[in-house]
Protein backbone atom coordinates (compact mmCIF):
# COMPACT_ATOMS: atom_id res chain seq x y z
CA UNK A 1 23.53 16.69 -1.57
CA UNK A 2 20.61 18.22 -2.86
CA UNK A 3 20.30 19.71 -6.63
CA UNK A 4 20.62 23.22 -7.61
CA UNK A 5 16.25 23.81 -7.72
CA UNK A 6 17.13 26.30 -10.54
CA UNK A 7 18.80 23.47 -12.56
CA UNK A 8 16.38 22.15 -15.28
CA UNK A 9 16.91 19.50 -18.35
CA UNK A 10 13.91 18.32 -19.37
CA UNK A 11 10.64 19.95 -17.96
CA UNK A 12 8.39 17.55 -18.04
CA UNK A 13 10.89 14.70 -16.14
CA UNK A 14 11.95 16.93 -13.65
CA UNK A 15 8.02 18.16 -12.90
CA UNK A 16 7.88 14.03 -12.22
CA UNK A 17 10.77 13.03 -10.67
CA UNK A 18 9.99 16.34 -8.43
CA UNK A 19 6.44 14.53 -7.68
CA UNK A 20 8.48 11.90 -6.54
CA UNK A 21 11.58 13.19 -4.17
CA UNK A 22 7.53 14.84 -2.56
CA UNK A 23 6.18 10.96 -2.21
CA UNK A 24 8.88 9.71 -0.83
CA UNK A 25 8.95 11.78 1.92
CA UNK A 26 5.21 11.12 2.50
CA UNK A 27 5.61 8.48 5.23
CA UNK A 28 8.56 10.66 7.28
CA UNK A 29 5.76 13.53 7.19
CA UNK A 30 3.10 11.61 8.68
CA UNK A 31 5.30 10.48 11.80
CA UNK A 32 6.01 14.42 11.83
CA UNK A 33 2.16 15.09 11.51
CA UNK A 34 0.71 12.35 13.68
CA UNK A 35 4.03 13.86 16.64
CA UNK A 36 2.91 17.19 16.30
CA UNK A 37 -0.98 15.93 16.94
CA UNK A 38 -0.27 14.05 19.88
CA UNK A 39 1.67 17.16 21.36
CA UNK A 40 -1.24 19.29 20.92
CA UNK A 41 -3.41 17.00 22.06
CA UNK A 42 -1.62 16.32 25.10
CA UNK A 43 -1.32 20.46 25.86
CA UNK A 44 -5.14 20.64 25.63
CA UNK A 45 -5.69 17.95 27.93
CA UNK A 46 -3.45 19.89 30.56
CA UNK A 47 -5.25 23.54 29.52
CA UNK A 48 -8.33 21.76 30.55
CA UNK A 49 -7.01 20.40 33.64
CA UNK A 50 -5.70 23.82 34.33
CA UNK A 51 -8.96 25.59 33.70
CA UNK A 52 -11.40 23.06 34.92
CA UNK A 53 -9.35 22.90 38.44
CA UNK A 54 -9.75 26.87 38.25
CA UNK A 55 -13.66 26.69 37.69
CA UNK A 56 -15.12 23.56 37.80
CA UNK A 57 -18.50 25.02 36.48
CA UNK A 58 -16.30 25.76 33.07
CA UNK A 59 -16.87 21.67 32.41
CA UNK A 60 -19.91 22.19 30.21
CA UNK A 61 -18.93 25.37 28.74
CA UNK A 62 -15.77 23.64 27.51
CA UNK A 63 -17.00 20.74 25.88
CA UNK A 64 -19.01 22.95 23.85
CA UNK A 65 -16.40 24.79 22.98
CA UNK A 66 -14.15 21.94 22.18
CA UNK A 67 -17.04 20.14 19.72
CA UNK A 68 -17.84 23.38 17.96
CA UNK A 69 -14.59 23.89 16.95
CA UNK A 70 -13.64 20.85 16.22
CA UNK A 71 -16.47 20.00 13.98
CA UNK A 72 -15.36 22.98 11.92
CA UNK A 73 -13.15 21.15 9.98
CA UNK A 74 -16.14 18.54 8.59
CA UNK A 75 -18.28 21.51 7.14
CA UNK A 76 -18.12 23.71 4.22
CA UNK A 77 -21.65 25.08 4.84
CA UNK A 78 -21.50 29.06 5.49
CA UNK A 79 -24.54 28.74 7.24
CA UNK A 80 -22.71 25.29 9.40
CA UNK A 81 -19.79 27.49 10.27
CA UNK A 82 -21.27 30.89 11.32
CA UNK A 83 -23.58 28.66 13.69
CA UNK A 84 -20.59 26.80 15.15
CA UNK A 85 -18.31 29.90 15.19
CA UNK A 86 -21.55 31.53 17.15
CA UNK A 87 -21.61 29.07 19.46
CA UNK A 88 -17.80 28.91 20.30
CA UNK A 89 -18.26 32.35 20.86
CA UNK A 90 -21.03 32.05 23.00
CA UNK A 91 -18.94 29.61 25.34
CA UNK A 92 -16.06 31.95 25.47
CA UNK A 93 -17.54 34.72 26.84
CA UNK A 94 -19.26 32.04 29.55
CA UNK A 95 -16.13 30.64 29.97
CA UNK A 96 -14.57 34.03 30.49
CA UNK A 97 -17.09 35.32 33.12
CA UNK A 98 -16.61 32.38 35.16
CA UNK A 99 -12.99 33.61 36.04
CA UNK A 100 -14.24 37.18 36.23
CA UNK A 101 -12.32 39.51 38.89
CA UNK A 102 -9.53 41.58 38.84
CA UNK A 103 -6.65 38.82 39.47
CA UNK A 104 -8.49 35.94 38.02
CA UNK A 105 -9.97 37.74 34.47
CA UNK A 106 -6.39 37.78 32.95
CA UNK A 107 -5.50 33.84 33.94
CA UNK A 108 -8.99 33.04 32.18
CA UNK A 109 -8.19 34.75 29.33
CA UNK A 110 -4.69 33.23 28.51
CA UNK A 111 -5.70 29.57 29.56
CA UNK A 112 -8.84 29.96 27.16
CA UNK A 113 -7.00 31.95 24.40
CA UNK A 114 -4.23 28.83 24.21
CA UNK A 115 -6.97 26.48 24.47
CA UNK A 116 -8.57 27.95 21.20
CA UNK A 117 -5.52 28.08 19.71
CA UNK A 118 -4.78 24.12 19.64
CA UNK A 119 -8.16 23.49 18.73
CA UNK A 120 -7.51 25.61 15.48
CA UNK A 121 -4.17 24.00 15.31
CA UNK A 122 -5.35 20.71 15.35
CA UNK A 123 -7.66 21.42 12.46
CA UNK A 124 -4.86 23.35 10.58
CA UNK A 125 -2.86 19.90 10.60
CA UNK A 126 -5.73 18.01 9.50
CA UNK A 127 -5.95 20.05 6.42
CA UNK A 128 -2.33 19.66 6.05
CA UNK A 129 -2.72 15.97 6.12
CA UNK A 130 -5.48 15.76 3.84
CA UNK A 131 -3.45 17.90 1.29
CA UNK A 132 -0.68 15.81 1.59
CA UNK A 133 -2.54 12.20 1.73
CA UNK A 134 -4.57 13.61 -1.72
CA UNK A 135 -1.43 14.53 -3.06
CA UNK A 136 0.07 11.24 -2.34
CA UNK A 137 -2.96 9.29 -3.76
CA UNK A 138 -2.78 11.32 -6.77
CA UNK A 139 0.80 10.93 -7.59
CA UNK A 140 0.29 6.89 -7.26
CA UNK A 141 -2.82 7.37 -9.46
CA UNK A 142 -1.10 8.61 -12.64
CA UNK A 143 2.01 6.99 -12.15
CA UNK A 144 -0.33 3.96 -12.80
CA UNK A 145 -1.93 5.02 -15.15
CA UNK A 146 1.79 5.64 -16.78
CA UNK A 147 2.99 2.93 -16.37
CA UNK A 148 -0.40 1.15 -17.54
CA UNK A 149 -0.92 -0.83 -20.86
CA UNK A 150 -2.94 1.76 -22.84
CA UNK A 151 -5.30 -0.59 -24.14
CA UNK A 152 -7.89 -2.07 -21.65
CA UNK A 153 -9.14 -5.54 -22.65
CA UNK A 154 -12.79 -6.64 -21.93
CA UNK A 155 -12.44 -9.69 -19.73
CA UNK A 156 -14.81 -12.91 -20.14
CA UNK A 157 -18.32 -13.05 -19.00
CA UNK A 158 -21.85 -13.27 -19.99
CA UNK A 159 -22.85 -9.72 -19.28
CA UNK A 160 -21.42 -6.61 -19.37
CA UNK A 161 -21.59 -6.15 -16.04
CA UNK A 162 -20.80 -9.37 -14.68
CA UNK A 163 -17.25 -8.74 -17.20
CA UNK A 164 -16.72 -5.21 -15.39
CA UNK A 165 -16.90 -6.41 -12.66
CA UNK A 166 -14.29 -8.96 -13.39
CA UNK A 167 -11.75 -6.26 -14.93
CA UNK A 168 -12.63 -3.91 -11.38
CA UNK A 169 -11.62 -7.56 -9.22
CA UNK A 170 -8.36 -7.85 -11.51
CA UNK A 171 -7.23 -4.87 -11.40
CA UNK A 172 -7.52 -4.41 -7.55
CA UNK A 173 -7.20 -7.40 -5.44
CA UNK A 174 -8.72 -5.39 -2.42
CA UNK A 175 -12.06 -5.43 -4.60
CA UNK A 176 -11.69 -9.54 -5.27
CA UNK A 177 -11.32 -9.73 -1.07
CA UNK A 178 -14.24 -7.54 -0.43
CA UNK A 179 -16.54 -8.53 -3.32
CA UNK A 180 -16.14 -12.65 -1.36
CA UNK A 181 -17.75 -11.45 1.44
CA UNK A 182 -21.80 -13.21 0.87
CA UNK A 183 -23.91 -10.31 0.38
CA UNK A 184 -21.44 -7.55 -0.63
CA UNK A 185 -22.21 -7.93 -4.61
CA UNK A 186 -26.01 -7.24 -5.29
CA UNK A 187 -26.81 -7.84 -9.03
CA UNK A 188 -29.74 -6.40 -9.67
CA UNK A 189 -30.19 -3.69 -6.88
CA UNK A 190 -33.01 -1.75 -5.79
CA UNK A 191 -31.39 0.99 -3.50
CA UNK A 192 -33.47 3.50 -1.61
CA UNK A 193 -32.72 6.93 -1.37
CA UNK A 194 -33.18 9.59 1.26
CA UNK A 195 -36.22 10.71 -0.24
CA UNK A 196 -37.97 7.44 0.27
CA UNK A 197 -37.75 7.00 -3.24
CA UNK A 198 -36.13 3.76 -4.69
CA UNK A 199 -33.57 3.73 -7.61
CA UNK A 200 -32.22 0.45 -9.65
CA UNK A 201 -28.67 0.13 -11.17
CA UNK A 202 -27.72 -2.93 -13.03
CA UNK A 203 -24.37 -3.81 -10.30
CA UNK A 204 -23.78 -2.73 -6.33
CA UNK A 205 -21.44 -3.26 -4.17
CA UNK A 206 -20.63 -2.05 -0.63
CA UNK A 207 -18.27 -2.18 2.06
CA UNK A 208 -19.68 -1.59 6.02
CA UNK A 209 -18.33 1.41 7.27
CA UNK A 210 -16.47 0.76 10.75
CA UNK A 211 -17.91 1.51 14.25
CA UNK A 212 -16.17 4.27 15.12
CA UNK A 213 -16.59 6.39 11.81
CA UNK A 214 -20.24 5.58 12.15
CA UNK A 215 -20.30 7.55 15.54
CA UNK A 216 -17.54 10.30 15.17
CA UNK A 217 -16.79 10.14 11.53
CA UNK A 218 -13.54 8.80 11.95
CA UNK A 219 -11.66 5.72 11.34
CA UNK A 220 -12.43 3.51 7.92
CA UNK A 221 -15.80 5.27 6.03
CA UNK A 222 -16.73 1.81 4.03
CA UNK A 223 -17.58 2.69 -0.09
CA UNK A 224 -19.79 1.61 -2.39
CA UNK A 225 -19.87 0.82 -5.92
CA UNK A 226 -22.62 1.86 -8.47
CA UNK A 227 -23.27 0.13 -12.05
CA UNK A 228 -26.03 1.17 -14.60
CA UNK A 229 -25.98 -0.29 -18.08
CA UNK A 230 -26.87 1.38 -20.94
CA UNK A 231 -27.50 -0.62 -24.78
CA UNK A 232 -27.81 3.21 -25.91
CA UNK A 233 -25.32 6.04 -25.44
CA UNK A 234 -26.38 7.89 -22.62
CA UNK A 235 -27.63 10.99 -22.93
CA UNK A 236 -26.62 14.22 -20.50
CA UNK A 237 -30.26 14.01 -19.12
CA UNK A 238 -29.28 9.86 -18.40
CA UNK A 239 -25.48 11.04 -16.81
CA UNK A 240 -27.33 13.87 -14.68
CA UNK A 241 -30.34 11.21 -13.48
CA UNK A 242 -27.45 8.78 -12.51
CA UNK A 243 -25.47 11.64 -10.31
CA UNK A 244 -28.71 12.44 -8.85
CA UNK A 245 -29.95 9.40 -7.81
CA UNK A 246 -26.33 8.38 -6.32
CA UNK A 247 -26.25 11.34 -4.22
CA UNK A 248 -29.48 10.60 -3.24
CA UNK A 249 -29.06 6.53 -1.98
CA UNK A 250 -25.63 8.27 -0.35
CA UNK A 251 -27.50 10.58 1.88
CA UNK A 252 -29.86 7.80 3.77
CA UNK A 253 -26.65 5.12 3.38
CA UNK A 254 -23.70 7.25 4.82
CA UNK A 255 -21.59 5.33 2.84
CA UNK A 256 -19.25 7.46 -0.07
CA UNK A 257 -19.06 6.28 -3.70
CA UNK A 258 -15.52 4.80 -4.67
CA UNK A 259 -17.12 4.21 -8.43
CA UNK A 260 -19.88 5.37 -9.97
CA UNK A 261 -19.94 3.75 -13.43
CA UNK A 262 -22.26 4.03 -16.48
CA UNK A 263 -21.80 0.97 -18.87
CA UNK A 264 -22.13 1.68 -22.06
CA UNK A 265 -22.50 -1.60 -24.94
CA UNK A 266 -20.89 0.76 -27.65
CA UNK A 267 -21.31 0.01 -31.35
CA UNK A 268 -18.96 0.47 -33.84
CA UNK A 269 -21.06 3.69 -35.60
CA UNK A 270 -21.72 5.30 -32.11
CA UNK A 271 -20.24 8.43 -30.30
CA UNK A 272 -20.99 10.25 -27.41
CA UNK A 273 -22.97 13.66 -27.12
CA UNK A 274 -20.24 16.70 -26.88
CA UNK A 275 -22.68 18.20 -24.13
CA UNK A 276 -22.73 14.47 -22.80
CA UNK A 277 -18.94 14.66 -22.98
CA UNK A 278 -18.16 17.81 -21.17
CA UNK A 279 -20.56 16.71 -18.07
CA UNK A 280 -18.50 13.65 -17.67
CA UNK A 281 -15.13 15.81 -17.60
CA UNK A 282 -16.35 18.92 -15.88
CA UNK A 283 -19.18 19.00 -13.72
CA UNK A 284 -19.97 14.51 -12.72
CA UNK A 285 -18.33 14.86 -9.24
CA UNK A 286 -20.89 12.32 -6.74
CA UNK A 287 -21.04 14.49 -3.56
CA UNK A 288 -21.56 12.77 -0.59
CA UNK A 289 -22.83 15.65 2.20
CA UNK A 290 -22.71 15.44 5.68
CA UNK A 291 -20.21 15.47 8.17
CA UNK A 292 -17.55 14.71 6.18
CA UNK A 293 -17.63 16.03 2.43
CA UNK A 294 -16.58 13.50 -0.25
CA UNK A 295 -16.34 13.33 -4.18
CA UNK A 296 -16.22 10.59 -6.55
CA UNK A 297 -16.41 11.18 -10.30
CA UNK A 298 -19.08 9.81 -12.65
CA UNK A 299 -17.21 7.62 -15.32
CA UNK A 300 -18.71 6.52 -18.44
CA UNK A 301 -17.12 2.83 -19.41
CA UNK A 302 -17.78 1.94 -22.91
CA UNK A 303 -17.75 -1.52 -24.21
CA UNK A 304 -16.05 -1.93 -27.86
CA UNK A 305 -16.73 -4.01 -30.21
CA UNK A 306 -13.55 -4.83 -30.86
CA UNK A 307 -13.42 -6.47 -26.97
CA UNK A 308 -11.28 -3.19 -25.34
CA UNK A 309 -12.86 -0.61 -22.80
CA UNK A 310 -12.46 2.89 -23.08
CA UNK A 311 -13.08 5.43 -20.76
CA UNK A 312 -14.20 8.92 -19.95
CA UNK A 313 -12.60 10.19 -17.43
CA UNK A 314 -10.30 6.98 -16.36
CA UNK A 315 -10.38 6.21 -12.76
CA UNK A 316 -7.63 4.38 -11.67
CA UNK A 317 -8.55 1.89 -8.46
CA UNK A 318 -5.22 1.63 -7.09
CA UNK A 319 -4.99 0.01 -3.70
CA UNK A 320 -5.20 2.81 -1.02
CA UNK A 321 -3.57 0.88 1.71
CA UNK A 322 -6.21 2.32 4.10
CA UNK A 323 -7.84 -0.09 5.39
């Protein structure tokens, strides 16, 4: 039996355990989500049927309709949307002056209207999803970092990015798998950029994206990992270069950021710049544009002295399980 919801002892634990009871009924909601998909789906394929065996000139006009509604749900462009909204538009009225006449119009109509409507229903539940699956992510991500030792040791090495590296691998044995593979660790790099211009970082690392998200933007997406030292603590000018020139390699690559990390060989008398500071925590989101729109957050890894890491913002690299 469930709890009274207006029964609260401690408000912290219950805002937790809440978080939990929500998780744990992540995996019944995807069956729930992938049922309610496949019934949709299945109800568009006979509204085509239905309206293509009506007018078999509607072919084109539906296909057009189909992808410009459907590709909807990968932009957040105004301009992207009002063109694709134009041209579903466009291919409805087509669509409905194909079955013009006086018994025909009103058949039209409905088949088209329901076949709009699971188009926009499919992308409704693929918001859903993605709410859900970041909510699920993020729940795992600070229950580790919870349940974490607080202090971060600096493994062995003979560089500081050859021993962040090591703490990434140990800390994520998906990254120890996929960091064996020959070629999937470049230290140095020399990446290029959309721009035809060509940036260095210090550590990089990539996954291949699979064949089918390279096509339609589905499936696995691949990641890649960015490292640039600095001996000095970097600057907001240094932060805002890095950002820049991530975005940048990510645009001609097609491959999203999973880390984006500046190393910083901290001594004992340094601190960072406030303005330096509030970047990192407010406004060092990587975008990756496209098709599909993707954020990672710029994190500044500092090397102690005293052999511990600290870090600003932490990003936890708990395994996904989506692979």
């Amino acid at each position: 039996m469930r709890k009274d919801a207006r029964a609260v002892e401690n408000p912290i634990s219950a805002v937790f355990d809440l978080a939990e009871e929500v998780t744990e009924q992540h995996p019944k909601f995807k069956r729930l989500v992938k049922y309610a998909t496949v019934f949709i789906a299945a109800w568009l394929f006979v509204d085509f049927l239905f309206i293509v065996g009506s007018v078999p000139i509607s072919f084109p006009f539906l296909l057009i309709l189909f992808t410009s509604l459907f590709l909807l749900r990968w932009f957040d462009s105004v301009t992207a949307r009002a063109i694709l909204i134009s041209v579903a538009t466009i291919s409805t009225f087509l669509i409905l002056l194909l079955f013009w006449g006086p018994r025909t119009i009103i058949l039209g109509a409905i088949l088209t209207g329901l076949f709009i409507l699971g188009i926009v229903l499919l992308n409704l539940i693929h918001e859903i999803r993605t709410f859900f699956d970041y909510y699920w992510i993020r729940f795992r991500v600070i229950k580790s970092v919870r349940d974490e030792d607080p202090v971060m040791y600096v493994p062995k090495g003979e560089t500081s990015v050859q021993r962040v590296l090591s703490f990434l691998t140990q800390r994520n044995p998906d990254l120890m798998r996929d960091f064996s593979v020959p070629g999937a660790v470049m230290i140095p790099a020399i990446l290029k950029g959309r721009g035809q211009f060509f940036y260095q970082f210090d550590a990089y690392a990539s996954r291949r994206s699979g064949s089918l998200w390279r096509v339609l933007k589905l499936g696995y997406p691949g990641y890649a990992i960015y490292i640039k030292s600095f001996a000095q603590k970097p600057r907001l000018q240094d932060l805002t270069a890095l950002k820049a020139a991530v975005e940048e390699i990510t645009a001609f690559t097609k491959l999203p950021p999973r880390r984006v990390i500046a190393l910083w060989t901290r001594k004992s008398e340094e601190s960072l710049d406030d303005e330096a500071y509030d970047f990192l925590t407010g406004e060092a989101g990587v975008i990756m544009g496209g098709v599909s729109l993707m954020n990672c957050s710029l994190e500044l890894i500092s090397e102690n002295p005293d052999g511990t890491y600290d870090f600003i913002p932490y990003v936890s690299d708990v395994p996904s399980g989506h692979r």
